[in-house]
N, C-alpha and C. Protein backbone atom coordinates (compact mmCIF):
# COMPACT_ATOMS: atom_id res chain seq x y z
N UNK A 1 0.79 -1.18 0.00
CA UNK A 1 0.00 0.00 0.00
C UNK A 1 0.84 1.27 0.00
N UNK A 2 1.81 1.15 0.76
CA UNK A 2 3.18 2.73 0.67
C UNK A 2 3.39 2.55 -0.77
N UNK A 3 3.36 1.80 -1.86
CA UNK A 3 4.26 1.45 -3.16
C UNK A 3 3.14 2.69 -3.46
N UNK A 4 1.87 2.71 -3.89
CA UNK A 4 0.96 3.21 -4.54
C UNK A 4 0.90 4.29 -4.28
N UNK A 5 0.58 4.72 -3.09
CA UNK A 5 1.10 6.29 -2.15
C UNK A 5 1.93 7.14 -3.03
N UNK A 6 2.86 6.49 -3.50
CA UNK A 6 4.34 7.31 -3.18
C UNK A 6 4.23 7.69 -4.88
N UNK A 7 3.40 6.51 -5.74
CA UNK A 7 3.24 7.10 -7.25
C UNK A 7 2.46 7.95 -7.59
N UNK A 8 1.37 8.13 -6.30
CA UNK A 8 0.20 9.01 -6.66
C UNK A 8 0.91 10.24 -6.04
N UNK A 9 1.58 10.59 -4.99
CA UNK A 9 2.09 11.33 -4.46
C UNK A 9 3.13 12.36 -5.49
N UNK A 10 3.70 11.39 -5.98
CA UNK A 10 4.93 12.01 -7.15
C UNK A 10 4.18 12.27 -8.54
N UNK A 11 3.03 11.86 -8.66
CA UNK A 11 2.08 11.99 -9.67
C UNK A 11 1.66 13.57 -9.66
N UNK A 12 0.86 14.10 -8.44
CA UNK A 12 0.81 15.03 -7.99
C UNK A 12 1.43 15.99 -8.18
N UNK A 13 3.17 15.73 -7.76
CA UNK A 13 4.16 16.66 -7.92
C UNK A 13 4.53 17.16 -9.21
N UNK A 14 4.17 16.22 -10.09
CA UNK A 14 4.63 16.16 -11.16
C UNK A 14 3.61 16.98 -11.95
N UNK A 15 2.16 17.22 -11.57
CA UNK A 15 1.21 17.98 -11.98
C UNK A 15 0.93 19.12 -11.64
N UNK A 16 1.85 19.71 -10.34
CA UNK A 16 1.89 21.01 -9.85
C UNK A 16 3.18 21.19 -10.53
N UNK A 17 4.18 20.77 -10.92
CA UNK A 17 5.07 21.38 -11.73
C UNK A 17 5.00 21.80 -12.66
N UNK A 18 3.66 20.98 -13.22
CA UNK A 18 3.77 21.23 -14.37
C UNK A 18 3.32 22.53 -14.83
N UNK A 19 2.07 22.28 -13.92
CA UNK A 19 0.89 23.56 -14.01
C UNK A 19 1.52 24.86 -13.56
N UNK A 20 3.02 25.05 -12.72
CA UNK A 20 3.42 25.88 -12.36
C UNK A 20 4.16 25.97 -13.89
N UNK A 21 4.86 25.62 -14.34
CA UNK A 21 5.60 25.89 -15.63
C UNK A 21 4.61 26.71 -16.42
N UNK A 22 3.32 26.00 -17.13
CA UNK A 22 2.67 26.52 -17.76
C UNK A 22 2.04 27.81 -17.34
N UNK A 23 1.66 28.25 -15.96
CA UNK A 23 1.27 28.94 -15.49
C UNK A 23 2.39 30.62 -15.77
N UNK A 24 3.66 29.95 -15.64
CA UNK A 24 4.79 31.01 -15.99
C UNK A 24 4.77 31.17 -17.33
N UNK A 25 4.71 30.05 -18.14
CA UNK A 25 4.54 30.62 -19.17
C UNK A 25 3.25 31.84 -20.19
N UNK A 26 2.45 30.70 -19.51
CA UNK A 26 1.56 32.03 -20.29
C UNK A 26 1.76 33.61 -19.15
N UNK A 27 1.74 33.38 -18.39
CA UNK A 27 2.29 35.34 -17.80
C UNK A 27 3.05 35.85 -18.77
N UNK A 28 4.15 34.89 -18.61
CA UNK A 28 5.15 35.32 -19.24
C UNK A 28 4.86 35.90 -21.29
N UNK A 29 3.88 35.44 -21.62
CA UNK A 29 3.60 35.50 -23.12
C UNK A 29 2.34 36.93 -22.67
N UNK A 30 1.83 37.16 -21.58
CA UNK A 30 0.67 38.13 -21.35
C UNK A 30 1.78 39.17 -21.20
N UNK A 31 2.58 39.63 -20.61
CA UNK A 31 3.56 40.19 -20.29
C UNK A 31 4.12 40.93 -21.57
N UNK A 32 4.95 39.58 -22.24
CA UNK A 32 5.09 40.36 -23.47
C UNK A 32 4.19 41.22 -24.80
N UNK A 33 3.16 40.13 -24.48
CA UNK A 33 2.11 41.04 -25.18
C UNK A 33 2.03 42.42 -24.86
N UNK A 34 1.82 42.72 -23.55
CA UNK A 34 1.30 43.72 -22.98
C UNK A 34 2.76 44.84 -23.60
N UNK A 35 3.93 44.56 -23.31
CA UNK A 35 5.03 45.41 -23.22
C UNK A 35 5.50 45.43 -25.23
N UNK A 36 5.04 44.65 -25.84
CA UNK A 36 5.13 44.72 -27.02
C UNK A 36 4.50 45.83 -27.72
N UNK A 37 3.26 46.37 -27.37
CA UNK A 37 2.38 47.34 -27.82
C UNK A 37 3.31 48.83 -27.39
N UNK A 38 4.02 48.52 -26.76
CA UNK A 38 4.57 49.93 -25.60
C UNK A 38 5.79 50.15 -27.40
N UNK A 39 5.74 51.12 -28.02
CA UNK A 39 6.83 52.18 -28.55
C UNK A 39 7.06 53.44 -28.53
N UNK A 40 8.45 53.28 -28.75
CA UNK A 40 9.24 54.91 -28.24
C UNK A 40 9.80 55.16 -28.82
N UNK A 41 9.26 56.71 -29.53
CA UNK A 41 9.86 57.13 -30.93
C UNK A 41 11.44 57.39 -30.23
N UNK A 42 12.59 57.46 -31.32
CA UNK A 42 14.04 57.41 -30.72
C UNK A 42 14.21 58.99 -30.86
N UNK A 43 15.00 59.00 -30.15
CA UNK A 43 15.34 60.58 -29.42
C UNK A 43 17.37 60.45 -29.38
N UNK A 44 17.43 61.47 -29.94
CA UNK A 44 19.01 62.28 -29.43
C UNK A 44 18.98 63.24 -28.71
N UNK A 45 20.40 62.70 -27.69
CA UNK A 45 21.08 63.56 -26.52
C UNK A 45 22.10 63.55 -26.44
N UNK A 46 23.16 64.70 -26.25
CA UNK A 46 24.82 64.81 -26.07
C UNK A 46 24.78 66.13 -26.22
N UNK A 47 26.27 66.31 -26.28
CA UNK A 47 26.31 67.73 -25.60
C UNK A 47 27.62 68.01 -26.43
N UNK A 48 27.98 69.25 -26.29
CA UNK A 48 28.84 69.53 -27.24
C UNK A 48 29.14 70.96 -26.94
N UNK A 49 30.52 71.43 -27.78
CA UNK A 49 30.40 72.96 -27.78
C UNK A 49 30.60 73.97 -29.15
N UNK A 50 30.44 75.13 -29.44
CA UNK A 50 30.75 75.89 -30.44
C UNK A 50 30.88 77.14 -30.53
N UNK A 51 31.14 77.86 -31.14
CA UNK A 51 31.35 79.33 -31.66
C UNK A 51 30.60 79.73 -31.92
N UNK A 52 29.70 80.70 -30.67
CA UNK A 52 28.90 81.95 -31.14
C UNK A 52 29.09 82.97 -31.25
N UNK A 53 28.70 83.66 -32.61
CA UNK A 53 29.32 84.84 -32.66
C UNK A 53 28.27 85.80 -33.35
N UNK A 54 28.43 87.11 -32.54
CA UNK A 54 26.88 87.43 -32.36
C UNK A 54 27.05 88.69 -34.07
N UNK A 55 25.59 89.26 -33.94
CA UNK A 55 25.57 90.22 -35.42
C UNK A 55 26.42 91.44 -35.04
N UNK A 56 26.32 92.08 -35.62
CA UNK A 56 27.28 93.24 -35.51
C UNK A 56 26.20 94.15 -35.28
N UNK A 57 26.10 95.40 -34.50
CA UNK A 57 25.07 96.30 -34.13
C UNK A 57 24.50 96.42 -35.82
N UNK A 58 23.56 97.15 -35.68
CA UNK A 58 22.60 97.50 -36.32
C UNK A 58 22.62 98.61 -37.04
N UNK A 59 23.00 98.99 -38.64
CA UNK A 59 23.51 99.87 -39.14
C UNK A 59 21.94 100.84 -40.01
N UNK A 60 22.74 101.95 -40.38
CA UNK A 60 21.44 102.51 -41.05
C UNK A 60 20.20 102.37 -40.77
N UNK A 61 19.63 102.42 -39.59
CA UNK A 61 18.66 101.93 -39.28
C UNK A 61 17.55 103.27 -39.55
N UNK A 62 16.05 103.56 -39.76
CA UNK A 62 15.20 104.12 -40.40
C UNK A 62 14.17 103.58 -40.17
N UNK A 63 13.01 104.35 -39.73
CA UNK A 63 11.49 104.15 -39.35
C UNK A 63 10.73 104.50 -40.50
N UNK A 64 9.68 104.44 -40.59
CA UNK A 64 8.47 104.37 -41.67
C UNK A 64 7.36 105.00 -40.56
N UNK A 65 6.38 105.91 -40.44
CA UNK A 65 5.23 106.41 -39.62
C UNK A 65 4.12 106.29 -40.32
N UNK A 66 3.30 106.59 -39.86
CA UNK A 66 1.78 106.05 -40.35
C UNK A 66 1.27 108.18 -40.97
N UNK A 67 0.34 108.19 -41.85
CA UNK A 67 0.00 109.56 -41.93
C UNK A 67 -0.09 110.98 -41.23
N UNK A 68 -0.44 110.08 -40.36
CA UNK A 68 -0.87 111.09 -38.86
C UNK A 68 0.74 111.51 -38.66
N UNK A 69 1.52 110.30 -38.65
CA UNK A 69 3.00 111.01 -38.02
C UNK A 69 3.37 110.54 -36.36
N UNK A 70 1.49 109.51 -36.03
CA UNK A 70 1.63 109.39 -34.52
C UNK A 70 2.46 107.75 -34.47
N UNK A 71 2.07 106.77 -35.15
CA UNK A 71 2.71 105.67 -35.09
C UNK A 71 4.03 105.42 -35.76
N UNK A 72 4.91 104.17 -35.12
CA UNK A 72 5.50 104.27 -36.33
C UNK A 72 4.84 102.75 -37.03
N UNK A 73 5.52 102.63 -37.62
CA UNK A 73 4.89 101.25 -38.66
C UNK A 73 6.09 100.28 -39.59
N UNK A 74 7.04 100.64 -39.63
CA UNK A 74 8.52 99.79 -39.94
C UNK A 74 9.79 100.47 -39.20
N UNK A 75 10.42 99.40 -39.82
CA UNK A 75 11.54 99.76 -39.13
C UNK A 75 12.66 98.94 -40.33
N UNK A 76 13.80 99.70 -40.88
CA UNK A 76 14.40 99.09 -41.46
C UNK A 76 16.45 98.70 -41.52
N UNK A 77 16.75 98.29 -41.29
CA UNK A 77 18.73 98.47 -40.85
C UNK A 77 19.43 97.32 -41.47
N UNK A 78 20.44 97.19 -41.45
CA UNK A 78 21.22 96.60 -41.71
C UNK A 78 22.25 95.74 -41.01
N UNK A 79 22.26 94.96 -40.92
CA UNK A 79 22.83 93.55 -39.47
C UNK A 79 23.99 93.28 -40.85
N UNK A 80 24.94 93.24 -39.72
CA UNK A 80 26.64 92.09 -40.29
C UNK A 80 26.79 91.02 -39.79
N UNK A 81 26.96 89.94 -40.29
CA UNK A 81 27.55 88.91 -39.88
C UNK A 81 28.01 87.69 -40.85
N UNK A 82 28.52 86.65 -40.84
CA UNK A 82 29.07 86.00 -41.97
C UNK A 82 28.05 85.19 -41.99
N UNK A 83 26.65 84.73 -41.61
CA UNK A 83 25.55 84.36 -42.46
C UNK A 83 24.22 85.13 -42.34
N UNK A 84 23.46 84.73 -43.03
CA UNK A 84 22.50 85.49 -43.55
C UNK A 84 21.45 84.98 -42.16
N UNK A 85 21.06 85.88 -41.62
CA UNK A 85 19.85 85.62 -40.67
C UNK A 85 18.45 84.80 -40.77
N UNK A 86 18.23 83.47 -40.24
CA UNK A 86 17.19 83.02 -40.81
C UNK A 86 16.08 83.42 -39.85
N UNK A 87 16.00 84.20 -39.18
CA UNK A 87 14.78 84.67 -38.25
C UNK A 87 15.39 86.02 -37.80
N UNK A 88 14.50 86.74 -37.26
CA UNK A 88 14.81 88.18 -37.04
C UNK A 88 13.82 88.36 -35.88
N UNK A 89 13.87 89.28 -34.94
CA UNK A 89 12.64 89.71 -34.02
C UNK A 89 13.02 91.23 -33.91
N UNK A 90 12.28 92.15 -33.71
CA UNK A 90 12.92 93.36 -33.11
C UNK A 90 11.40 93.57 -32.26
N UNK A 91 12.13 94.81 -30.96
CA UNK A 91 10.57 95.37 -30.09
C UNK A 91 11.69 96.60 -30.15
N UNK A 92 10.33 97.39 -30.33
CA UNK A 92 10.80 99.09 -29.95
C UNK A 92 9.80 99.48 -28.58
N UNK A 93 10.55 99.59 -27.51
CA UNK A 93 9.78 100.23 -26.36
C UNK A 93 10.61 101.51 -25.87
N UNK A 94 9.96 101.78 -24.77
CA UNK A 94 10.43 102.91 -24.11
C UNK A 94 11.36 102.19 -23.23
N UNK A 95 11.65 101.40 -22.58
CA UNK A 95 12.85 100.79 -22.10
C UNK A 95 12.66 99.21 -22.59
N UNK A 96 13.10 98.24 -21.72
CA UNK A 96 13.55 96.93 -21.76
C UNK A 96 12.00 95.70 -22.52
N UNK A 97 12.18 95.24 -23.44
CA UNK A 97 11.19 95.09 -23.88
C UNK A 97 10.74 93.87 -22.98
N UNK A 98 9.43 93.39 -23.28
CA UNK A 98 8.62 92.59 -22.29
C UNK A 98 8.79 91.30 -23.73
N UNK A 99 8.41 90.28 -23.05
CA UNK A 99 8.24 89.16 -24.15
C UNK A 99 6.99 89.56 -25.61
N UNK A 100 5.77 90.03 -24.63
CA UNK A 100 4.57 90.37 -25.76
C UNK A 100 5.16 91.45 -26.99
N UNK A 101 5.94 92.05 -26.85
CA UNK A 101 6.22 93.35 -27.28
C UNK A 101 7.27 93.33 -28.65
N UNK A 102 7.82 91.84 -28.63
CA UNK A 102 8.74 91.17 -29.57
C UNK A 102 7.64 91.05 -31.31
N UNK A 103 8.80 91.44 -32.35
CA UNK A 103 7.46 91.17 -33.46
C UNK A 103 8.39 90.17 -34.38
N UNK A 104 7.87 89.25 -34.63
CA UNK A 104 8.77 88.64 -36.28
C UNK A 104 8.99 89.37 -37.41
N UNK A 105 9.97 89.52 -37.99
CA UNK A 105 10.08 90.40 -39.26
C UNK A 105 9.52 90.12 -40.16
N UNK A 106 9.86 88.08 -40.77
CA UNK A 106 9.18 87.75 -41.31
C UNK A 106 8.25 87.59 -41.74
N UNK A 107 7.66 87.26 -40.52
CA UNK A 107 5.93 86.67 -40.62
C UNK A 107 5.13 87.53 -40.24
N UNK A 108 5.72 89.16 -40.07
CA UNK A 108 4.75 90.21 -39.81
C UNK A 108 4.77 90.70 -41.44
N UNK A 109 5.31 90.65 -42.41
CA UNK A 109 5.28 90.79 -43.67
C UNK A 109 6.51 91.89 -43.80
N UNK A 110 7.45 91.67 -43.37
CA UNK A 110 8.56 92.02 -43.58
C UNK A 110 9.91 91.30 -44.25
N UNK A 111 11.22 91.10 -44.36
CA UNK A 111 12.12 90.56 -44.84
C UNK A 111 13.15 90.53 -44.84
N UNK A 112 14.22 89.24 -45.37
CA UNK A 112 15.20 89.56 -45.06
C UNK A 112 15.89 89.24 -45.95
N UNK A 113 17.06 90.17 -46.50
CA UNK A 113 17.50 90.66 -47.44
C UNK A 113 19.00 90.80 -47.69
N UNK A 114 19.83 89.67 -48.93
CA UNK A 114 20.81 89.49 -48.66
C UNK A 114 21.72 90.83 -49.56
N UNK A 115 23.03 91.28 -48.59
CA UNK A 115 23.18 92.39 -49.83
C UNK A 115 24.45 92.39 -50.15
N UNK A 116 25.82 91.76 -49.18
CA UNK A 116 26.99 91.10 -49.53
C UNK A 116 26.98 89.81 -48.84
N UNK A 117 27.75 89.56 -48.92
CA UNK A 117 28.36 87.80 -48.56
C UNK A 117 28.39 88.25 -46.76
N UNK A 118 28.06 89.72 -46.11
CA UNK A 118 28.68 89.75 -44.98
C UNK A 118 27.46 90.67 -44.39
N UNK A 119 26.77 91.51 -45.10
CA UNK A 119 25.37 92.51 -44.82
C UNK A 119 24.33 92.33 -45.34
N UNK A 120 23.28 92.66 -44.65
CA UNK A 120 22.01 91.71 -45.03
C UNK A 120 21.04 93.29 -44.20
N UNK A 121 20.15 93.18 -45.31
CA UNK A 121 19.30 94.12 -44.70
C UNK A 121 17.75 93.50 -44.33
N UNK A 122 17.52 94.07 -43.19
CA UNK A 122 16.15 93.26 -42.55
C UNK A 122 14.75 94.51 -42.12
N UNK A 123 13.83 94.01 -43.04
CA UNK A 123 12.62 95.05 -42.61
C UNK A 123 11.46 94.81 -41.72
N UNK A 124 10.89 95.29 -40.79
CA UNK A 124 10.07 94.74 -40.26
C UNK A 124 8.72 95.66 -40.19
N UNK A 125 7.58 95.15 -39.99
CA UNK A 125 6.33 96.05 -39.89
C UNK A 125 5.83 95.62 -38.25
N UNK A 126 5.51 96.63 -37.94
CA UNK A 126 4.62 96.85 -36.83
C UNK A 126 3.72 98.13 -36.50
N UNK A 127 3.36 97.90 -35.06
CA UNK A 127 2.65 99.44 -34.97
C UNK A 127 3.11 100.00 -33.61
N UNK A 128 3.53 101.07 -33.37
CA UNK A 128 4.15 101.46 -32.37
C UNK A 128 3.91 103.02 -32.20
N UNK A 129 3.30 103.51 -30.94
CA UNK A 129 2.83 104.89 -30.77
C UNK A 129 4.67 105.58 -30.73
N UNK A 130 4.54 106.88 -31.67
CA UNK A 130 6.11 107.50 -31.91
C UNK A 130 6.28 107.33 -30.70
N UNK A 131 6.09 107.74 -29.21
CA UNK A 131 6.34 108.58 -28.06
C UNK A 131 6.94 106.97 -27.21
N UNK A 132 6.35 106.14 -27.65
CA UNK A 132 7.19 105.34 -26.47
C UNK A 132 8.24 103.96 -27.40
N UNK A 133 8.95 104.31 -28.52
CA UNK A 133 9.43 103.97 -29.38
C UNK A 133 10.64 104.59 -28.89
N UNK A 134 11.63 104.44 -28.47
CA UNK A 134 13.25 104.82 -28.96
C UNK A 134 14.06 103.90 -28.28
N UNK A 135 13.64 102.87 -27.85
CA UNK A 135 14.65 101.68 -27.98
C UNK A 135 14.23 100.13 -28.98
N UNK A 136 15.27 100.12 -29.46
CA UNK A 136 15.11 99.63 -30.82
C UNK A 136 16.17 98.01 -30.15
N UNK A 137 15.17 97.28 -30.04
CA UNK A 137 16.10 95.56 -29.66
C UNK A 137 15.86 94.49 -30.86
N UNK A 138 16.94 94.33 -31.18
CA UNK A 138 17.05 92.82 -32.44
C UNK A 138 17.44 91.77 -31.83
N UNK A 139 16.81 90.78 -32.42
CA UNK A 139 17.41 89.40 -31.89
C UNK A 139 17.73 88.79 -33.12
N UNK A 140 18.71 87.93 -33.49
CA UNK A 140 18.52 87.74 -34.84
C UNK A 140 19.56 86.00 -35.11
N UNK A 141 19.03 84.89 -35.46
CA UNK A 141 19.51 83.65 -35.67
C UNK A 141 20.20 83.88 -36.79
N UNK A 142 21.19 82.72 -37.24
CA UNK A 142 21.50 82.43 -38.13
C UNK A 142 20.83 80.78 -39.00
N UNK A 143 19.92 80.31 -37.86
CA UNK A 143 19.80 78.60 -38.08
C UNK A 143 18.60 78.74 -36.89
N UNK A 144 17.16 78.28 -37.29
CA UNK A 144 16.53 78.02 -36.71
C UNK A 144 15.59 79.56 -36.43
N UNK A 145 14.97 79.30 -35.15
CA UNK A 145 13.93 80.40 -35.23
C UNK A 145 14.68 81.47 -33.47
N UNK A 146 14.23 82.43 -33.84
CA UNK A 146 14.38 83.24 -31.95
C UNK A 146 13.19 83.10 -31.84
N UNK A 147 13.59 82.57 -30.03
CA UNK A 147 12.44 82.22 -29.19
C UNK A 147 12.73 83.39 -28.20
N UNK A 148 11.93 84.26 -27.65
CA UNK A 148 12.13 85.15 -26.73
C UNK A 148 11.15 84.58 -25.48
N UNK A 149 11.60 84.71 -24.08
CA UNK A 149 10.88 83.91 -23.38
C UNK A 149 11.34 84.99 -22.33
């Protein structure tokens, strides 16, 4: 009677092993399922250094006014540097400009304008009461856009 015991006994064992195997396995296949659906667009990071080198002040510079004589409404000068500016911003305030106060040259319907290999003239439109107009701030890229923040 122990002979029979001991086969049903190991019988047993042999059926919780098993069921434990299979049991890991399928997790293990739910698992991957689950983590298979998961993608991540690839991304670059490193660091590095380079040579910035900023425009040269702002030459010939010249306003445009509206009829009245009360606004002004462009603004036009001439920036140096050894490439051609691919974004431009200027704000004319009465002192330190605020972020709102920044205008695109471009995309206010203005431009930018190559005139040697080294000067580039840039126009911009806006609207600005004469009286609080006499500081005149450029920001100006060579690659990419200015973000003023």
């Amino acid at each position: 009677m122990r002979i029979g015991k001991r086969k049903f006994a190991s019988r047993k064992r042999n059926i919780a092993g098993l069921c434990a195997f299979v049991l890991a396995g399928v997790i293990g296949v739910g698992a991957y399922a689950f983590t298979a659906s998961n993608t991540i667009k690839a991304r670059y990071a490193g660091a590095g250094t380079a040579t910035v080198s900023g425009y040269k002040n702002a030459a010939d510079v010249s306003y445009s006014f509206n009829e009245a004589g009360t606004k002004m409404t462009a603004v036009n000068f001439v920036l140096e540097g050894s490439e051609i500016p691919s974004d431009v911003k200027v704000a004319l305030t009465e002192g330190t400009p605020k972020t709102s106060e920044w205008v695109d040259c471009v995309t206010s319907g203005g431009k930018i304008t190559e005139l040697t290999a080294t000067t580039f003239e840039v126009s911009c439109k806006f609207e600005v009461e004469d009286k609080a107009g006499d500081n005149l701030a450029v920001a100006a890229v060579s690659e990419g856009t200015v973000v003023i923040e």
